[in-house]
C-alpha atoms as a PDB file:
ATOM      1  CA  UNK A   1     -16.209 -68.237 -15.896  1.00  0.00           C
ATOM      2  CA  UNK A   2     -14.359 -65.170 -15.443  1.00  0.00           C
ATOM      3  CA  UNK A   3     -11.082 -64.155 -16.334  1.00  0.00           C
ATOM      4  CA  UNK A   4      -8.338 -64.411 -13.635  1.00  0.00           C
ATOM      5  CA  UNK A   5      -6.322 -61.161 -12.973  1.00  0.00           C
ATOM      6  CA  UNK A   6      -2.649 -60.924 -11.714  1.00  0.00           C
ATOM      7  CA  UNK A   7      -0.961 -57.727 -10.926  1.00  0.00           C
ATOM      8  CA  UNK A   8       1.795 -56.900 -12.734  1.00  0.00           C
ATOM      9  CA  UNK A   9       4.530 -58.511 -10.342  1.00  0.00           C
ATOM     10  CA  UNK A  10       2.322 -61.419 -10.813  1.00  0.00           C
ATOM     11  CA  UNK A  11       0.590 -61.731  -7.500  1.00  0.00           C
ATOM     12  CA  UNK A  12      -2.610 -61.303  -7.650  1.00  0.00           C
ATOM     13  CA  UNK A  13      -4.479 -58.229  -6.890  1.00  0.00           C
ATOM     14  CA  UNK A  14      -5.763 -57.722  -3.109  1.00  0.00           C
ATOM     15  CA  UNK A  15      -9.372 -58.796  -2.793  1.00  0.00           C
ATOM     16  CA  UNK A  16     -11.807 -55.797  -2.824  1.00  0.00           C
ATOM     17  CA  UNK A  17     -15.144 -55.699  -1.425  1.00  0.00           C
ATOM     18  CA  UNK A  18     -18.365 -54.910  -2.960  1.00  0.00           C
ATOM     19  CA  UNK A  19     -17.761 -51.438  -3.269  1.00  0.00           C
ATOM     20  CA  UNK A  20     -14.262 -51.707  -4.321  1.00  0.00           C
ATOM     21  CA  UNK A  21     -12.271 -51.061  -1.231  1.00  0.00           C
ATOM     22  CA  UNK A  22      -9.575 -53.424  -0.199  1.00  0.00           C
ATOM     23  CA  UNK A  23     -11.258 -55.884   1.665  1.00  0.00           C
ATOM     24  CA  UNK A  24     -10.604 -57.081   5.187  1.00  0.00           C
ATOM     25  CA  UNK A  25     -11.147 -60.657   4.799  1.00  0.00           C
ATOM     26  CA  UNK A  26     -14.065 -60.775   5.373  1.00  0.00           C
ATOM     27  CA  UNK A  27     -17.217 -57.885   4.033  1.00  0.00           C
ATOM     28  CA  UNK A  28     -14.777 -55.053   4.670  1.00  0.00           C
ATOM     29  CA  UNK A  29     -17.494 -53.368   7.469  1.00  0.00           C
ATOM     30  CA  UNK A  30     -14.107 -52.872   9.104  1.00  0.00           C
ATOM     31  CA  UNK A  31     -12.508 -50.677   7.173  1.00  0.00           C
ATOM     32  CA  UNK A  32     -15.763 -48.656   6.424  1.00  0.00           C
ATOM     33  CA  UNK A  33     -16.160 -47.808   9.764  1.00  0.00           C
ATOM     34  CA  UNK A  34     -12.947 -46.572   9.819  1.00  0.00           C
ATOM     35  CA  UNK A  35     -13.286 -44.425   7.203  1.00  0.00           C
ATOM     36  CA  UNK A  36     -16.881 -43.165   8.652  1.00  0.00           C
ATOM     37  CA  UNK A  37     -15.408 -41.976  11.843  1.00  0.00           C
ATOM     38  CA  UNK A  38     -12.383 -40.176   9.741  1.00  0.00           C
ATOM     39  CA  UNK A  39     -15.063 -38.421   8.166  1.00  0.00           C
ATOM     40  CA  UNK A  40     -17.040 -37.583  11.080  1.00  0.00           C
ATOM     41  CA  UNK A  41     -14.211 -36.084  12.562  1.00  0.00           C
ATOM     42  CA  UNK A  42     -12.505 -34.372   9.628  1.00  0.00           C
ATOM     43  CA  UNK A  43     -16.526 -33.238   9.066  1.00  0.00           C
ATOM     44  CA  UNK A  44     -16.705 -31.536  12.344  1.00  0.00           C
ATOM     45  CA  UNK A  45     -13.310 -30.067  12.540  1.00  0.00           C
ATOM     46  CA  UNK A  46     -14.105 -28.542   9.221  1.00  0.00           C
ATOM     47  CA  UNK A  47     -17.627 -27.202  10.330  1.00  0.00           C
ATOM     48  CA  UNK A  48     -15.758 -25.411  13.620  1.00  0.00           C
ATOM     49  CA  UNK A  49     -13.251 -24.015  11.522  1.00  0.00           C
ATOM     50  CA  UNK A  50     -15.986 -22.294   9.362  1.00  0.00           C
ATOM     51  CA  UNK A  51     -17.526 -21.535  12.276  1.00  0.00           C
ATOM     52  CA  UNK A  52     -15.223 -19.862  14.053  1.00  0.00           C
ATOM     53  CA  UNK A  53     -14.158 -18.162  10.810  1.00  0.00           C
ATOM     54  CA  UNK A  54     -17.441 -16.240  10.684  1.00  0.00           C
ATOM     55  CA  UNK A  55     -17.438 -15.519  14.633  1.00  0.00           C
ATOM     56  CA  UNK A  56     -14.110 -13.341  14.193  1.00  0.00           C
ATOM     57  CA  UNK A  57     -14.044  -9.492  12.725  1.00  0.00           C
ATOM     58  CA  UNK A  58     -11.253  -8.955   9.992  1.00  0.00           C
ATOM     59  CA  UNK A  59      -8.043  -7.707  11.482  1.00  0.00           C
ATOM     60  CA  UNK A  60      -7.152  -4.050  11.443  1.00  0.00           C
ATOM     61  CA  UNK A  61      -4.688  -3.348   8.134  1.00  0.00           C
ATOM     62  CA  UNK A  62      -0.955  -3.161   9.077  1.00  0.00           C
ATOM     63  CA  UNK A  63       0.403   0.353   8.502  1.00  0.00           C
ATOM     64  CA  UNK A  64       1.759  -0.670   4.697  1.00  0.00           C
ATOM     65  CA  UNK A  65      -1.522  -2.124   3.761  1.00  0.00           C
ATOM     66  CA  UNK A  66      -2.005  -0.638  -0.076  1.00  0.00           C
ATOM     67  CA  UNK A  67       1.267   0.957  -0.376  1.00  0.00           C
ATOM     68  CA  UNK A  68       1.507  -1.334  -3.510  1.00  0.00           C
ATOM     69  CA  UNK A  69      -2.416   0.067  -5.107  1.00  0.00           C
ATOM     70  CA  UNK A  70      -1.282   3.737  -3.871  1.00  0.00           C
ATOM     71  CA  UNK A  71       2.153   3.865  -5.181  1.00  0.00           C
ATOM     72  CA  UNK A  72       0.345   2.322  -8.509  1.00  0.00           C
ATOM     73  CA  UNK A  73      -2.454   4.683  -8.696  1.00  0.00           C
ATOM     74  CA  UNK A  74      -0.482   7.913  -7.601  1.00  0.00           C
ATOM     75  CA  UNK A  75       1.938   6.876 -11.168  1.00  0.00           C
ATOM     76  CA  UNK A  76      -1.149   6.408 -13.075  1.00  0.00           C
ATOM     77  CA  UNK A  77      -3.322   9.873 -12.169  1.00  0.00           C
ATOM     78  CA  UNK A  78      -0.548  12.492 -11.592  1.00  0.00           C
ATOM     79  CA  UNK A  79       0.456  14.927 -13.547  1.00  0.00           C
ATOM     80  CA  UNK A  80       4.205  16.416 -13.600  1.00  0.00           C
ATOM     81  CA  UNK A  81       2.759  19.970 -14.526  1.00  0.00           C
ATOM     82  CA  UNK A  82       0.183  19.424 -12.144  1.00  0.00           C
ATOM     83  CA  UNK A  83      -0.402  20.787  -8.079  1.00  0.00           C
ATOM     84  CA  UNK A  84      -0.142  17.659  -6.201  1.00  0.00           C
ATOM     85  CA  UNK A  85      -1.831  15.470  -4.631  1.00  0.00           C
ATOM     86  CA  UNK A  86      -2.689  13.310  -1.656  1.00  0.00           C
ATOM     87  CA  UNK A  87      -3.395   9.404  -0.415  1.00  0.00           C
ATOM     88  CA  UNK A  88      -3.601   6.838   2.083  1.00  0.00           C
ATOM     89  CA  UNK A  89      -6.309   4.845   4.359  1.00  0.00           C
ATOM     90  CA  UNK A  90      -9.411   6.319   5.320  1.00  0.00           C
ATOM     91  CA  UNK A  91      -9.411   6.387   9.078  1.00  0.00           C
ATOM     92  CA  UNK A  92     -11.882   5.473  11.648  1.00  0.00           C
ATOM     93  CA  UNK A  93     -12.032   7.311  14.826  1.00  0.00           C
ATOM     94  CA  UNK A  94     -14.165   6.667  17.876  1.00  0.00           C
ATOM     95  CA  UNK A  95     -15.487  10.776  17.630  1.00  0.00           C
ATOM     96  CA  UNK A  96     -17.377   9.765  14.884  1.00  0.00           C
ATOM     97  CA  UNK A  97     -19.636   6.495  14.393  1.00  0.00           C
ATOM     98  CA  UNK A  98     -20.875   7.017  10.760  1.00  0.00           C
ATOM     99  CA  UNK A  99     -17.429   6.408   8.828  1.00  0.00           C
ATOM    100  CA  UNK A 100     -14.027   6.782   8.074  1.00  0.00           C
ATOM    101  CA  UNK A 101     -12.383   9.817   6.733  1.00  0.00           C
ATOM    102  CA  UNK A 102      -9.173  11.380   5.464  1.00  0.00           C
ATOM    103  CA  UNK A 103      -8.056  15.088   4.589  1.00  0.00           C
ATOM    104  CA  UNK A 104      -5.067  17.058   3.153  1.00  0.00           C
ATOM    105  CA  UNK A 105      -4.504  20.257   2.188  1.00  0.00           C
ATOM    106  CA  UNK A 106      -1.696  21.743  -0.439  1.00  0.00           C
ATOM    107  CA  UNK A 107      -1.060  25.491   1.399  1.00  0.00           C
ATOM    108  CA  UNK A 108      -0.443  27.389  -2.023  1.00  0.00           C
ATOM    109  CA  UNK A 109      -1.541  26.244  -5.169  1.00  0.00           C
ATOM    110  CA  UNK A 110      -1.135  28.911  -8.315  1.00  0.00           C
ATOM    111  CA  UNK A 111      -4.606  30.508  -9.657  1.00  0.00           C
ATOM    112  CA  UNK A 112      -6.025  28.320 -12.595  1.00  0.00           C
ATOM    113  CA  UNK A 113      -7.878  25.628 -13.717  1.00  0.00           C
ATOM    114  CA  UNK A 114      -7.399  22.360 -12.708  1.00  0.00           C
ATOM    115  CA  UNK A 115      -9.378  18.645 -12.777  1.00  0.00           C
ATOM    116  CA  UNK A 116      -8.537  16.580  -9.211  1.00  0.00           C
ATOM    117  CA  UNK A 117      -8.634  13.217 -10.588  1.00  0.00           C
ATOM    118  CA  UNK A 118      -9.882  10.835  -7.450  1.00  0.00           C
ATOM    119  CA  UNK A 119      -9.272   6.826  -7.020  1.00  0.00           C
ATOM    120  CA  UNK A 120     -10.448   4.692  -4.306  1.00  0.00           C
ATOM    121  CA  UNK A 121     -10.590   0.736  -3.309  1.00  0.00           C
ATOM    122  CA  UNK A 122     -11.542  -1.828  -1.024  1.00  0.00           C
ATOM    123  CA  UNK A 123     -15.181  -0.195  -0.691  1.00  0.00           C
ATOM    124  CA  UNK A 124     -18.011   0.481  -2.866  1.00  0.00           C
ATOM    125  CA  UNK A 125     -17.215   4.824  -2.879  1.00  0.00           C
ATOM    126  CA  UNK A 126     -15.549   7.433  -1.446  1.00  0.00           C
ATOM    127  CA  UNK A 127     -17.483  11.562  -1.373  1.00  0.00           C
ATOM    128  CA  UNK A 128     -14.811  13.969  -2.100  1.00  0.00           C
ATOM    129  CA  UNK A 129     -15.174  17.383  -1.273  1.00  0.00           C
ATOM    130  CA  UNK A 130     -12.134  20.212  -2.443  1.00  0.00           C
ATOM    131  CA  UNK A 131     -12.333  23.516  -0.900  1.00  0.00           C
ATOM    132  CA  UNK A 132     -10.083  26.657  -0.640  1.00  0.00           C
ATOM    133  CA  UNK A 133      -8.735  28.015   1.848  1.00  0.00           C
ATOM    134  CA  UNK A 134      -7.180  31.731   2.256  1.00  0.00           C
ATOM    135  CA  UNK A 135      -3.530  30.398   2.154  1.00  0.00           C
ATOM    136  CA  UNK A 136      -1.482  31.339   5.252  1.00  0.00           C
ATOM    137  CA  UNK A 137      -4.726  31.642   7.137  1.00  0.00           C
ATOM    138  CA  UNK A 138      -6.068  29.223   9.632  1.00  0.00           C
ATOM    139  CA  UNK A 139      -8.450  26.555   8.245  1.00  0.00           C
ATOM    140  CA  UNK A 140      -9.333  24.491  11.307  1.00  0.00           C
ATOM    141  CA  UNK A 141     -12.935  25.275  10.243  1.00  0.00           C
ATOM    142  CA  UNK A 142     -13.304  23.374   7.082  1.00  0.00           C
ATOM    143  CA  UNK A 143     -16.703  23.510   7.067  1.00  0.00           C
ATOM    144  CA  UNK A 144     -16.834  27.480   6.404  1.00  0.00           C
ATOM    145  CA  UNK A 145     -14.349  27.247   3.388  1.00  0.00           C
ATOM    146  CA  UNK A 146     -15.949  27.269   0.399  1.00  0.00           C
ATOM    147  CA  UNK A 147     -16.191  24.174  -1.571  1.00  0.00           C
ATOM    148  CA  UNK A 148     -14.696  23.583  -4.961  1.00  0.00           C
ATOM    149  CA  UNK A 149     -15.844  20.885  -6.081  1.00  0.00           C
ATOM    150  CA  UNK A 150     -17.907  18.038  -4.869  1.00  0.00           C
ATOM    151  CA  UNK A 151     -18.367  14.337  -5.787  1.00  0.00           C
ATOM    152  CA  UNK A 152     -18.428  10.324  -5.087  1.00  0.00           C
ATOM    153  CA  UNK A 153     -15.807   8.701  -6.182  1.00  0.00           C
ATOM    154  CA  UNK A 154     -17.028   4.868  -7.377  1.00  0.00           C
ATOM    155  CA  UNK A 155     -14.473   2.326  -6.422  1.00  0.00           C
ATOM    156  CA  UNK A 156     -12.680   1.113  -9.687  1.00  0.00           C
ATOM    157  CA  UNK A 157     -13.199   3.636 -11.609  1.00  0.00           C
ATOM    158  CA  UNK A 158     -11.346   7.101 -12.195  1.00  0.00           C
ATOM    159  CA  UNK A 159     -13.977  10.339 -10.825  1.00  0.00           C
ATOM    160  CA  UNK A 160     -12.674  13.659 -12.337  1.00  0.00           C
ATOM    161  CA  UNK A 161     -13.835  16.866 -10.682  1.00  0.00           C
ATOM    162  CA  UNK A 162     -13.394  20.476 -12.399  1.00  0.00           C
ATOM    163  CA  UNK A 163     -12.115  23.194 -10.255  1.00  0.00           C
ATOM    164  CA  UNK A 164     -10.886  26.814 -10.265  1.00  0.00           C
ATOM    165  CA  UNK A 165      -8.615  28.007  -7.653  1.00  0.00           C
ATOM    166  CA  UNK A 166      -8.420  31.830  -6.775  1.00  0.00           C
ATOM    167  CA  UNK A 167      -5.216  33.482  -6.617  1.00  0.00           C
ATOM    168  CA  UNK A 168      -3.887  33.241  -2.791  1.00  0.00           C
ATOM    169  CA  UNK A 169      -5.492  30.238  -2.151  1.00  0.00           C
ATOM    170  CA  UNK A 170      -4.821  26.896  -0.847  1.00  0.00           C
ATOM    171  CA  UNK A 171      -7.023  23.277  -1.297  1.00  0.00           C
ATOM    172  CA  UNK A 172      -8.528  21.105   1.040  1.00  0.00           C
ATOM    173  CA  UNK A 173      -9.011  17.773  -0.172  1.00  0.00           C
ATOM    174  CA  UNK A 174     -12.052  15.739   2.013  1.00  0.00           C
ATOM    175  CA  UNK A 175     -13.050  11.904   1.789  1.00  0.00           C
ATOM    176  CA  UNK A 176     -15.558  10.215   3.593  1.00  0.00           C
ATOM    177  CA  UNK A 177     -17.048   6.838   3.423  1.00  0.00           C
ATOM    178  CA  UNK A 178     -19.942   5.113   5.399  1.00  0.00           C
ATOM    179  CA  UNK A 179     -17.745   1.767   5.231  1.00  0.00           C
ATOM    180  CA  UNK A 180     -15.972   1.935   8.636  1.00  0.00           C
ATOM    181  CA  UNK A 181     -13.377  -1.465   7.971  1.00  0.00           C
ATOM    182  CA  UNK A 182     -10.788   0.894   8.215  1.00  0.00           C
ATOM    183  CA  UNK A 183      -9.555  -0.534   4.569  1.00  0.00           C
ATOM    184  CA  UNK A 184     -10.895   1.932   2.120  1.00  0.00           C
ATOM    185  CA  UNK A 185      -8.066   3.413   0.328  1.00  0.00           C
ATOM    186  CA  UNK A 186      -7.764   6.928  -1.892  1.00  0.00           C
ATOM    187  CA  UNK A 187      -5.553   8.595  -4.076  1.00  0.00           C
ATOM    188  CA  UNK A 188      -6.238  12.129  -5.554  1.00  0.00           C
ATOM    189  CA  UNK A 189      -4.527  14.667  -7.475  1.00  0.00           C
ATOM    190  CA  UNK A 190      -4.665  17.925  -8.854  1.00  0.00           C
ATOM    191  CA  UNK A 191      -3.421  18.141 -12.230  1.00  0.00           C
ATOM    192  CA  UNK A 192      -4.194  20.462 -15.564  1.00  0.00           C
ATOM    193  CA  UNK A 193      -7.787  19.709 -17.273  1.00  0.00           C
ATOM    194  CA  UNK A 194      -7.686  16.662 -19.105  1.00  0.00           C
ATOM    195  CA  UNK A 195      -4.251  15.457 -17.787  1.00  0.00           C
ATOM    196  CA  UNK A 196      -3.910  12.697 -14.694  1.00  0.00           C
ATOM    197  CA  UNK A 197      -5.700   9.516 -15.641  1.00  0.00           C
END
């Protein structure tokens, strides 16, 4: 015979069907129906959700979206003695379909040598293109100027470009990515060779 078992209060423990669920009195087919139609519906609430997850593009970034990475990066690749630098988003506009971009230019820079040290995130790389510019001069035209330096930066790791910047001149800093979220980020700065990063 088997052994008789009491809870600790000393009642005995609730009967339990043959799969171990509290029985109903009788086979428990109650109960297990119950619990199938809770999973049924918890199954296809859970499918829509997912569903509906995929169906919806990712929101646009709020305007402080990577302030945190920037502010962090911009510490970590500067350069006191350096020329400055530039960050933010890379933009999407509706005049062009094949990216995002972003551009600043430092008006005077003093005649040298110089590495721009360039970080990016939230997409795979970021081309960065540094040109002078005649400074005081008009550079709407950024095409014409003539470029520096040119290179991709690969997202996570620090891209270091060599320049030389004649006397009188200014520096246009370019970056372009195919990825057109709207959440690629870049920092870059212009700092003395081997200095920044």
């Amino acid at each position: 015979m088997g052994r008789k078992v009491t809870a600790r209060n000393g009642r005995a423990p609730p009967k339990r069907d043959w799969h171990g669920c509290p029985g109903t009195g009788h086979d428990g087919t109650v109960e297990r129906r119950r619990l199938l139609r809770v999973v049924a519906v918890l199954g296809s609430v859970g499918l829509a959700a997912v569903l509906t997850g995929c169906t919806h593009a990712d929101p646009v970034p709020k305007p402080q979206y990577g302030e945190a990475w920037i502010d962090r990066m911009t510490g970590l690749i500067s350069d006191p003695d350096g020329q400055g630098g530039t960050s933010g988003r890379l933009e999407v506009s509706d005049d062009d379909p094949h990216g995002a971009h972003a551009a600043a230019y430092l008006e005077s820079i003093a005649s040298g040598t110089y590495d721009v040290v360039g970080v990016c995130r939230s997409t795979d790389f970021v081309d960065l293109t540094v040109r002078s510019f005649r400074s005081g001069t008009d550079h709407d035209d950024a095409e014409h100027e003539p470029v520096l330096a040119a290179g991709a930066i690969t997202c996570g790791a620090t891209t270091r470009l060599h320049i030389v910047v004649p006397r009188g001149s200014g520096v246009d800093l370019e970056a372009s990515t195919s990825d057109r979220s709207g959440r690629g980020l870049w920092v870059a700065s212009i700092v003395r060779p081997g200095h920044g990063g």
